[in-house]
PDB file of N, CA and C in Angstrom:
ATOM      1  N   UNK A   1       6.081  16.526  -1.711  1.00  0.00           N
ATOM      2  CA  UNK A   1       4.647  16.447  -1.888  1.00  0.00           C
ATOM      3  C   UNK A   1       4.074  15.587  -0.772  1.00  0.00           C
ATOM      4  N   UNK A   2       3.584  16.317   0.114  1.00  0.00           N
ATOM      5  CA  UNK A   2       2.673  15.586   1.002  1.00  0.00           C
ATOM      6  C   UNK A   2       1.021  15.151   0.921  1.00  0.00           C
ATOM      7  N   UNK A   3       0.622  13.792   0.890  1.00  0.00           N
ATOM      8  CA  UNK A   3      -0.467  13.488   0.637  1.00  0.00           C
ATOM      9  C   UNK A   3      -1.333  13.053   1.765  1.00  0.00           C
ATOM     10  N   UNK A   4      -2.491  13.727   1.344  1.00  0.00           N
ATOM     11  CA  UNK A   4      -3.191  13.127   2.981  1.00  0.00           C
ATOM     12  C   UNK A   4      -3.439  11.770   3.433  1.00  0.00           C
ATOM     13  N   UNK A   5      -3.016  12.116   4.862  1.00  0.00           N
ATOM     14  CA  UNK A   5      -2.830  10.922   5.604  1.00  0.00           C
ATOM     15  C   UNK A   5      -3.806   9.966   6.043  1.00  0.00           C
ATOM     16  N   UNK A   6      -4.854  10.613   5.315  1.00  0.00           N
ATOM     17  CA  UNK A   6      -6.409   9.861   5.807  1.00  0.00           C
ATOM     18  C   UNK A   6      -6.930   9.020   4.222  1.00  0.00           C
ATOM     19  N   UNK A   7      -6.143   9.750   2.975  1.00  0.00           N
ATOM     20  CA  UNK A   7      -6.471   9.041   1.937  1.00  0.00           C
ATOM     21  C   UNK A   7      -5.778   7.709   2.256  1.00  0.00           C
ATOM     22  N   UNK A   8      -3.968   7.493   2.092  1.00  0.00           N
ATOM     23  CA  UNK A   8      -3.393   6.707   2.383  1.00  0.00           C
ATOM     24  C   UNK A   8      -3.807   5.616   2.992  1.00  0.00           C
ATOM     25  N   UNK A   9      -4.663   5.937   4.541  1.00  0.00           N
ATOM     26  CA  UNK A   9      -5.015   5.180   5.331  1.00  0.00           C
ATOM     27  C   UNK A   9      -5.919   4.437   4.568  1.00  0.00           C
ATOM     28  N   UNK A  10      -7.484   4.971   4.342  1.00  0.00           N
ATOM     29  CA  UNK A  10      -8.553   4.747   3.514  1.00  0.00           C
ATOM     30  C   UNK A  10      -7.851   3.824   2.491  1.00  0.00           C
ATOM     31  N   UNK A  11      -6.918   4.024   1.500  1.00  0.00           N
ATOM     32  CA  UNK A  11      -6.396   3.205   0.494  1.00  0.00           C
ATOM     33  C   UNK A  11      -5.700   1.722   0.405  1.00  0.00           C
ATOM     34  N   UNK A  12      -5.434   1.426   2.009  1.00  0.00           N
ATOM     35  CA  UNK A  12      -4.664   0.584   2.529  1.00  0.00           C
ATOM     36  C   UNK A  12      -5.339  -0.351   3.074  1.00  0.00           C
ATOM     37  N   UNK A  13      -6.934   0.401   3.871  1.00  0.00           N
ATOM     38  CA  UNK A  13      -7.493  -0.287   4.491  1.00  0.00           C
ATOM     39  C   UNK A  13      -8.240  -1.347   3.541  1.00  0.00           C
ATOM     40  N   UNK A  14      -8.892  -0.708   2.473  1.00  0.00           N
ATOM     41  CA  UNK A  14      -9.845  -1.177   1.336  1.00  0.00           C
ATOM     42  C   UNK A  14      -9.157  -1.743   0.700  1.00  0.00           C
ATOM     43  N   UNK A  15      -7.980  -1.713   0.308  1.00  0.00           N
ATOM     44  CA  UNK A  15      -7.206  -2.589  -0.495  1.00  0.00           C
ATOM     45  C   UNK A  15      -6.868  -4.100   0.317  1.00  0.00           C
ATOM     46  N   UNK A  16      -6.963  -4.182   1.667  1.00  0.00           N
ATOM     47  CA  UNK A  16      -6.397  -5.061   2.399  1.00  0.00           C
ATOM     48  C   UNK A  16      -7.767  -5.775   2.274  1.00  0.00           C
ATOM     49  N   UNK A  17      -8.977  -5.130   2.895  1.00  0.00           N
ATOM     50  CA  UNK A  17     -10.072  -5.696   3.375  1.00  0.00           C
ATOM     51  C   UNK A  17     -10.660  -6.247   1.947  1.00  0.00           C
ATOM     52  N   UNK A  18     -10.765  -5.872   0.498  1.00  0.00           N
ATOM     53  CA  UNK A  18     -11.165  -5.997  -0.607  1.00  0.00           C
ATOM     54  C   UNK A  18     -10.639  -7.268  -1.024  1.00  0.00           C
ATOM     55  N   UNK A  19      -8.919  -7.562  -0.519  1.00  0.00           N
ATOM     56  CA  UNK A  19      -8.274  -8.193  -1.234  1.00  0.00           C
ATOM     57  C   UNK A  19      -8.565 -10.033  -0.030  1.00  0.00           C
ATOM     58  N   UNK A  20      -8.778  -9.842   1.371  1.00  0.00           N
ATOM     59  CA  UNK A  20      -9.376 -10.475   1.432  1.00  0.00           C
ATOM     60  C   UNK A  20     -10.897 -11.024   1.737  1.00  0.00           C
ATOM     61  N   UNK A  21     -10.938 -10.298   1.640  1.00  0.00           N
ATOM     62  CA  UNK A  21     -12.801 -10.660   1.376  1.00  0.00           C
ATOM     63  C   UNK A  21     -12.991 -11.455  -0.609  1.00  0.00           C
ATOM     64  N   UNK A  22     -11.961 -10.792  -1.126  1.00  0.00           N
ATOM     65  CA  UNK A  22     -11.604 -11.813  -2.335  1.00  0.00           C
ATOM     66  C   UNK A  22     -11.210 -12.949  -2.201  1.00  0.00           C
ATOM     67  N   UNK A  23     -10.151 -13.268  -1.435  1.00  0.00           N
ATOM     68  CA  UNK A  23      -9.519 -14.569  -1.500  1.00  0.00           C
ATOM     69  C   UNK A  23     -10.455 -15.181  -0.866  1.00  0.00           C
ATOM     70  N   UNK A  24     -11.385 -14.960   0.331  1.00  0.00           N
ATOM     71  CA  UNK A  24     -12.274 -15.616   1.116  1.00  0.00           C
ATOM     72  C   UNK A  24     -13.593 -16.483  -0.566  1.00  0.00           C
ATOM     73  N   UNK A  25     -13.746 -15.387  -1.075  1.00  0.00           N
ATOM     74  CA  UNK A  25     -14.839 -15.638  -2.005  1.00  0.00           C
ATOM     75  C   UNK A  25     -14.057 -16.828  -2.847  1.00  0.00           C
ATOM     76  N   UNK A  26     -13.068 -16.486  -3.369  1.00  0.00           N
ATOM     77  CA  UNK A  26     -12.573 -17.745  -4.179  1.00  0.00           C
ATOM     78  C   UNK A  26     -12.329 -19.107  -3.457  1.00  0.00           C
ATOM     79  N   UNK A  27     -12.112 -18.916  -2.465  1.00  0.00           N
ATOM     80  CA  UNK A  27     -11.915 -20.124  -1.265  1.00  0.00           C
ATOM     81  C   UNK A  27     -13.595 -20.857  -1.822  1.00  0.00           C
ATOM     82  N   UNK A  28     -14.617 -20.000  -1.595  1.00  0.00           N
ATOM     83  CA  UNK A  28     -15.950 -20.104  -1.227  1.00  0.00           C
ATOM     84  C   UNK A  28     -16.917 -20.553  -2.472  1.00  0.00           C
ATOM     85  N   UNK A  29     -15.763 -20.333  -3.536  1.00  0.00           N
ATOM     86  CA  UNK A  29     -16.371 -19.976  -4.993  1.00  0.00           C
ATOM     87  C   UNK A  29     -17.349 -18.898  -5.269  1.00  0.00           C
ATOM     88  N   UNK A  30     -17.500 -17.914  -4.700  1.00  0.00           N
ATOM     89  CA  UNK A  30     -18.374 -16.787  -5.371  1.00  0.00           C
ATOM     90  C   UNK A  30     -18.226 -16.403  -6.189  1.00  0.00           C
ATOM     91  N   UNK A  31     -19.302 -15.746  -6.882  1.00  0.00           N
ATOM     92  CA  UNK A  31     -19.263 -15.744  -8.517  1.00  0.00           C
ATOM     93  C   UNK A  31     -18.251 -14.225  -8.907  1.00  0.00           C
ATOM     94  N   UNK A  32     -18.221 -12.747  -7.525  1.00  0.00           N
ATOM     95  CA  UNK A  32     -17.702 -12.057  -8.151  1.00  0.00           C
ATOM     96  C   UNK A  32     -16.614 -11.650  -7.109  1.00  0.00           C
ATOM     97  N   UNK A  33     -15.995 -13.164  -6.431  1.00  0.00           N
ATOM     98  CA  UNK A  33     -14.773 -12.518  -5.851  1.00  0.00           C
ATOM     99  C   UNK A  33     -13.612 -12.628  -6.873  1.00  0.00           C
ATOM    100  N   UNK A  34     -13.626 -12.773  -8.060  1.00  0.00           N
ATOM    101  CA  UNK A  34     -12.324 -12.072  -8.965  1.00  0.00           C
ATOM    102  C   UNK A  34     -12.371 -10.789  -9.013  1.00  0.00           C
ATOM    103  N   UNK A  35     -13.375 -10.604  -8.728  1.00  0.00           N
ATOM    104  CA  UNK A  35     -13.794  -8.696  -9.242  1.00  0.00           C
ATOM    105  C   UNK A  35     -13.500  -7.993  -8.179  1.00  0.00           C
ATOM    106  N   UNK A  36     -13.940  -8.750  -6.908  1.00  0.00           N
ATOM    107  CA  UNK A  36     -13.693  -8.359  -5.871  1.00  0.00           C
ATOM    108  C   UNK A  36     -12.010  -7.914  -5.219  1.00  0.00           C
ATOM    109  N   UNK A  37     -11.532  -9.019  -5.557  1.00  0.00           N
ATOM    110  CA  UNK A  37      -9.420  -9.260  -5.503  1.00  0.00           C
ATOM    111  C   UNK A  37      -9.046  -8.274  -6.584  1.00  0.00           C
ATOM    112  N   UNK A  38      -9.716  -8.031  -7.542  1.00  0.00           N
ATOM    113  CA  UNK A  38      -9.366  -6.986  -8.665  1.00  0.00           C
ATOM    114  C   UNK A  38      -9.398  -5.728  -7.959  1.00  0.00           C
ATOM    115  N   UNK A  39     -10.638  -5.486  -7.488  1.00  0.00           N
ATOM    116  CA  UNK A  39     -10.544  -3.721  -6.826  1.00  0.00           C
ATOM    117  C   UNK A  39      -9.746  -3.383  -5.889  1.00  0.00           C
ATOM    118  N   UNK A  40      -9.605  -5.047  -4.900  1.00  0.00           N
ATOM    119  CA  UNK A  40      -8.272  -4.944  -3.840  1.00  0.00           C
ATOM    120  C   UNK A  40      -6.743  -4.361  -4.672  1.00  0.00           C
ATOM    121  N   UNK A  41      -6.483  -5.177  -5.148  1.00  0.00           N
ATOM    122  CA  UNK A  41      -5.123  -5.366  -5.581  1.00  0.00           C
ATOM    123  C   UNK A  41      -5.251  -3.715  -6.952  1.00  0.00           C
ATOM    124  N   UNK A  42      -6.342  -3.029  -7.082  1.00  0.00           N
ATOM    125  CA  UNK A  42      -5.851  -1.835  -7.611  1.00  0.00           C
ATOM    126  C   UNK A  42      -5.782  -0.914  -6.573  1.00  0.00           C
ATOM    127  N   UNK A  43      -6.570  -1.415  -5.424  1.00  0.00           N
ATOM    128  CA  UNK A  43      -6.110   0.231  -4.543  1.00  0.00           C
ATOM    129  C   UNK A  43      -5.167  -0.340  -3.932  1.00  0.00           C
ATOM    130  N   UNK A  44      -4.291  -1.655  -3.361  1.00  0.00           N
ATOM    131  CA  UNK A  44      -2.909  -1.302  -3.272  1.00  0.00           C
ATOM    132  C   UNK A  44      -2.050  -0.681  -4.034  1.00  0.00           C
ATOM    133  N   UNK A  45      -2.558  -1.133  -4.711  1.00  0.00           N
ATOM    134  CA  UNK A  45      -1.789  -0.341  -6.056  1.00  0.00           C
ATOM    135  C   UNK A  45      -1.622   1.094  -6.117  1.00  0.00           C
ATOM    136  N   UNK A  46      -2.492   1.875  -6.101  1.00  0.00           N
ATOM    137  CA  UNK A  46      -2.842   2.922  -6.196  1.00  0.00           C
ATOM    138  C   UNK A  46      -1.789   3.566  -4.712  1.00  0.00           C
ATOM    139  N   UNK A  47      -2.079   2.787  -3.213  1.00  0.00           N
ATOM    140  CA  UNK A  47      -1.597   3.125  -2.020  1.00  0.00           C
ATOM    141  C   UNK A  47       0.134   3.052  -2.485  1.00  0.00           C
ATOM    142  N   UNK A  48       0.955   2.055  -3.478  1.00  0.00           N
ATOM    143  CA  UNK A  48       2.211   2.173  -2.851  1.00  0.00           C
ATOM    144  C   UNK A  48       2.534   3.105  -3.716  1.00  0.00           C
ATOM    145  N   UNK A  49       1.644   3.478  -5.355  1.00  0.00           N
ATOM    146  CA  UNK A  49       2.646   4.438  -6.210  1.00  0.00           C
ATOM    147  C   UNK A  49       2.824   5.832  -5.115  1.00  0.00           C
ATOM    148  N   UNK A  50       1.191   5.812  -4.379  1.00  0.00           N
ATOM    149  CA  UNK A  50       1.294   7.263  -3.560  1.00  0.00           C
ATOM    150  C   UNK A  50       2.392   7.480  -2.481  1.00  0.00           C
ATOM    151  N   UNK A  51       2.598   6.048  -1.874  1.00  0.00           N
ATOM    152  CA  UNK A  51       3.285   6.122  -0.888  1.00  0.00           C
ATOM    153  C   UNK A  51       5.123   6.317  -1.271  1.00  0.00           C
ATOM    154  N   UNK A  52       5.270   5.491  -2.672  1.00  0.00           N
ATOM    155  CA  UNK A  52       6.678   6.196  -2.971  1.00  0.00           C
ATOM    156  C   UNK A  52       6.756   6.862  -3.419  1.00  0.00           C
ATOM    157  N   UNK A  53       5.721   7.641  -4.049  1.00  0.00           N
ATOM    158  CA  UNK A  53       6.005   9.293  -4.902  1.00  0.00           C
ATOM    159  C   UNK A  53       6.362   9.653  -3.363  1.00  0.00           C
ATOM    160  N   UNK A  54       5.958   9.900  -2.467  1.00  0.00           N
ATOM    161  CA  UNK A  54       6.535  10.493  -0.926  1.00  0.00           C
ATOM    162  C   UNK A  54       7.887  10.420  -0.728  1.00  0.00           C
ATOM    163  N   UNK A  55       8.326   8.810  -0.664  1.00  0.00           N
ATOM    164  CA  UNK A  55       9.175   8.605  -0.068  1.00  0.00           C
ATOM    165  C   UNK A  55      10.210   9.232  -0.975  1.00  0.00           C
ATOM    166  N   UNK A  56      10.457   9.053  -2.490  1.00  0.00           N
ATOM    167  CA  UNK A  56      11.032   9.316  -3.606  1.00  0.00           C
ATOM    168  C   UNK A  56      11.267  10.794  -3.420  1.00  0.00           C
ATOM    169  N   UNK A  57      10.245  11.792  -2.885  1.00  0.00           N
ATOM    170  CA  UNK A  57      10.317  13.235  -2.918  1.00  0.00           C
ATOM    171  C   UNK A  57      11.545  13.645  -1.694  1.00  0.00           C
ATOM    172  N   UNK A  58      10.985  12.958  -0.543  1.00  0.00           N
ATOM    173  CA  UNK A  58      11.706  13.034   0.673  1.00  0.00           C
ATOM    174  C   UNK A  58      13.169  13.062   0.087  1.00  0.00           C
ATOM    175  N   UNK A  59      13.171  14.940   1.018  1.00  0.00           N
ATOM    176  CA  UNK A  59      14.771  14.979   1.076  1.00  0.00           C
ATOM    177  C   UNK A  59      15.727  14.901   2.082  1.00  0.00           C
ATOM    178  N   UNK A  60      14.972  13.771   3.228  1.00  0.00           N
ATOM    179  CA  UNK A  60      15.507  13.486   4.651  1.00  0.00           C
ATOM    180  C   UNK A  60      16.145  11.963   4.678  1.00  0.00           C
ATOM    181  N   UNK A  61      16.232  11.298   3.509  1.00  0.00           N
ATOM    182  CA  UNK A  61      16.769   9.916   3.828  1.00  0.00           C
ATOM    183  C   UNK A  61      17.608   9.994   2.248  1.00  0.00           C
ATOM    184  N   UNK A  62      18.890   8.851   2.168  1.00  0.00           N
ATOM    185  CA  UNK A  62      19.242   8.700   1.100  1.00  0.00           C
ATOM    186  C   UNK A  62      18.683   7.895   0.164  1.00  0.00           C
ATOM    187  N   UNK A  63      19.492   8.020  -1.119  1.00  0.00           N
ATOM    188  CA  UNK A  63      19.218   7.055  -2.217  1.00  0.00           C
ATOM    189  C   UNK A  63      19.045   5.531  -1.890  1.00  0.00           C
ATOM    190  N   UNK A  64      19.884   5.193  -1.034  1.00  0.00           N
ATOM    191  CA  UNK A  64      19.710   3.641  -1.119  1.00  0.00           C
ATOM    192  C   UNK A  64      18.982   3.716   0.160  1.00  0.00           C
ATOM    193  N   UNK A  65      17.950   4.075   1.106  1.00  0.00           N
ATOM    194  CA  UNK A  65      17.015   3.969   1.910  1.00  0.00           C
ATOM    195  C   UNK A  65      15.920   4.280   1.062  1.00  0.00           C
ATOM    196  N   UNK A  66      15.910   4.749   0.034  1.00  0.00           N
ATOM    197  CA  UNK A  66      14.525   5.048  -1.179  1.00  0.00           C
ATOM    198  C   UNK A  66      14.892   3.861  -2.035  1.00  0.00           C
ATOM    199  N   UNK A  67      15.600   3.084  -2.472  1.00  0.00           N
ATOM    200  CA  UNK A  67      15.575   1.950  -3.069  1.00  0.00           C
ATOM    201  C   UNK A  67      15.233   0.466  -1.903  1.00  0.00           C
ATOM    202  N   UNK A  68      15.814   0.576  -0.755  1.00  0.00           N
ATOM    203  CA  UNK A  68      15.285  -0.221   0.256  1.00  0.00           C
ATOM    204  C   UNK A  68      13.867  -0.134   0.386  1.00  0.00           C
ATOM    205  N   UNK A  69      13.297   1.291   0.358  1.00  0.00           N
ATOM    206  CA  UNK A  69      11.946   1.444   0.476  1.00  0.00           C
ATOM    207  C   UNK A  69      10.849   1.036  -0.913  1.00  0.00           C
ATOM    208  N   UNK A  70      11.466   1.378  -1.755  1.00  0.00           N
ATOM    209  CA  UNK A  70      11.137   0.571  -3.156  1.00  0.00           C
ATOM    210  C   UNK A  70      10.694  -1.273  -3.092  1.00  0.00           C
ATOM    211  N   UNK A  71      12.238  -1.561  -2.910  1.00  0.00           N
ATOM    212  CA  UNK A  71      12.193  -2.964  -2.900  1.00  0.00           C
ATOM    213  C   UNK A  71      10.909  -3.867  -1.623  1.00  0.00           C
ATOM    214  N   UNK A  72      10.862  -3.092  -0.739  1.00  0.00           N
ATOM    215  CA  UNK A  72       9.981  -3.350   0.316  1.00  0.00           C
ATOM    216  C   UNK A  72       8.581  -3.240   0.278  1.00  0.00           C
ATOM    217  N   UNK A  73       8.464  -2.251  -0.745  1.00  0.00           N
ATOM    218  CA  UNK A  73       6.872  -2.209  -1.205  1.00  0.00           C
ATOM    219  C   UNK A  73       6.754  -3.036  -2.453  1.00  0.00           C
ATOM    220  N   UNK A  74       7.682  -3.549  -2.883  1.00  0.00           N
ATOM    221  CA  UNK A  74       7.429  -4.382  -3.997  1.00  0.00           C
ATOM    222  C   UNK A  74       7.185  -6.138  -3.668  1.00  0.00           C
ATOM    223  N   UNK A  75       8.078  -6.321  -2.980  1.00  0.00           N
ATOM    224  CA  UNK A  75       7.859  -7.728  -2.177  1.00  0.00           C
ATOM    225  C   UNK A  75       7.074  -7.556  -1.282  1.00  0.00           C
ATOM    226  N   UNK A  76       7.600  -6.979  -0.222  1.00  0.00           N
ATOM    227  CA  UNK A  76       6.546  -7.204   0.929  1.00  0.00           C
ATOM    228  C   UNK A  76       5.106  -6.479   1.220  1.00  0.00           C
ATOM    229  N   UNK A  77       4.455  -5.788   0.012  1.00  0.00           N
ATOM    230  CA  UNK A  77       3.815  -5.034   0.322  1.00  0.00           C
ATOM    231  C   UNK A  77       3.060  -4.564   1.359  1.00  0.00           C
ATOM    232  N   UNK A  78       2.347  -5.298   2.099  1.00  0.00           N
ATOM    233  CA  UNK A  78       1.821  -5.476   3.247  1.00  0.00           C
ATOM    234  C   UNK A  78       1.956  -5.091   4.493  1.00  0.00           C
ATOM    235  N   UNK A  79       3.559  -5.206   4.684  1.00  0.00           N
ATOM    236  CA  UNK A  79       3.914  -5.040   6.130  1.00  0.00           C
ATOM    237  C   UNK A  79       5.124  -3.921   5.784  1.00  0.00           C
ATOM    238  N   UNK A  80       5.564  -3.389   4.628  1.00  0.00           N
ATOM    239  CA  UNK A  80       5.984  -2.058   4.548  1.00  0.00           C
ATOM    240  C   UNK A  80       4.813  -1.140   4.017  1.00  0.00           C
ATOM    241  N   UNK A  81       4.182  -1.717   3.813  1.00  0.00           N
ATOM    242  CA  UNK A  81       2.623  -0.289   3.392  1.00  0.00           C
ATOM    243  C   UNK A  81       2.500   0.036   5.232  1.00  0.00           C
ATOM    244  N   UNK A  82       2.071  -0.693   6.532  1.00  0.00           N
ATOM    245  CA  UNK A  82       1.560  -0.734   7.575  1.00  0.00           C
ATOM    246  C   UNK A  82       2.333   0.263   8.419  1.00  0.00           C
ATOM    247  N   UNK A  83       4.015  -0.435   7.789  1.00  0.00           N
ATOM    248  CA  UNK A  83       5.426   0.228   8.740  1.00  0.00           C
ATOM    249  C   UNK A  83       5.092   1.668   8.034  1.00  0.00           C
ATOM    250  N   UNK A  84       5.248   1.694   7.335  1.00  0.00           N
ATOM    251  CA  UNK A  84       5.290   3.107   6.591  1.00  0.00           C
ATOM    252  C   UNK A  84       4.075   4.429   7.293  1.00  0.00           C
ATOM    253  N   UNK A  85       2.629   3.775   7.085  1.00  0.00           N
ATOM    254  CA  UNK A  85       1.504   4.316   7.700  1.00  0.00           C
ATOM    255  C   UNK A  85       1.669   4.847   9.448  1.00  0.00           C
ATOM    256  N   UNK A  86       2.218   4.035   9.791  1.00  0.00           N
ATOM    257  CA  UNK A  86       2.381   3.646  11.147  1.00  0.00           C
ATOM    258  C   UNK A  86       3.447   4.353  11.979  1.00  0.00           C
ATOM    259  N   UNK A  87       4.815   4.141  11.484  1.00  0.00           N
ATOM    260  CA  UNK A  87       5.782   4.932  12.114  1.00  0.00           C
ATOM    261  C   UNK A  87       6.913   5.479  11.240  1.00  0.00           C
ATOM    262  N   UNK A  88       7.020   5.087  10.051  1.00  0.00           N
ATOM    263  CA  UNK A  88       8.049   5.595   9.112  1.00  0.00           C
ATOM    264  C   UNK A  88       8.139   6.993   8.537  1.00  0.00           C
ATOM    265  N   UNK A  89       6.449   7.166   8.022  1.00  0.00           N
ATOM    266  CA  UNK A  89       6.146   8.169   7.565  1.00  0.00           C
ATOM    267  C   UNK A  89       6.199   9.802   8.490  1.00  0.00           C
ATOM    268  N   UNK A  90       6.147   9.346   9.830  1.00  0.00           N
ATOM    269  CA  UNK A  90       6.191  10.994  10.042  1.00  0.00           C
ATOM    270  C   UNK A  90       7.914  11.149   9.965  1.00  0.00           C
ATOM    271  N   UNK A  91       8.671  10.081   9.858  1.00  0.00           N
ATOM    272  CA  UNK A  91      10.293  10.611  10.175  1.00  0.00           C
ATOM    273  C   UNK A  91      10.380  11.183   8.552  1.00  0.00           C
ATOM    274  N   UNK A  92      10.060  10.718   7.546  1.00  0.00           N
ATOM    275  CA  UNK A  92      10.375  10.513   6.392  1.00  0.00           C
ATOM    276  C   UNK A  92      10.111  12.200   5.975  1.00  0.00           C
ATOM    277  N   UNK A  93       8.366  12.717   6.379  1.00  0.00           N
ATOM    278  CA  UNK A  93       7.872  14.187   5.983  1.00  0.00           C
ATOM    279  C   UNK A  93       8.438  15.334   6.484  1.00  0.00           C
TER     280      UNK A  93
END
């Protein structure tokens, strides 16, 4: 299942930019950067289930490179959401 590559993007970007423009507000005390870190942290959310239903489908890498890829969006989210967007994903489709 291939998903478009412009949602992904879109999902990654807003989740990043949402999530800090939140932390900035709580730094700042604004009244609705919880709400704000809330909408962040659901469209990451939203970006890694999409991004490992992919990787999970992919029948070009093994089991334990889909659990590496798991574990990597779970800790590091950030900089395997970017790797992934960036150069992982066309080897992977």
């Amino acid at each position: 299942m291939k998903i478009n590559e412009r949602l992904l993007f879109t999902l990654y970007i807003l989740g990043a930019l949402c999530v800090l423009c939140g932390a900035l507000g709580k730094i700042q005390h604004w009244n609705n950067a919880p709400g704000i870190m809330f909408v962040g942290l659901l469209f990451c959310a939203i970006f890694s289930v999409l991004a490992l239903l992919e990787i999970h489908q992919s029948n070009k890498i093994n089991f334990q490179q889909k659990i590496l890829w798991t574990f990597g969006f779970i800790f590091f989210n950030g900089v395997a959401g970017i790797y992934y967007l960036l150069k992982a994903r066309k080897e992977l489709l």
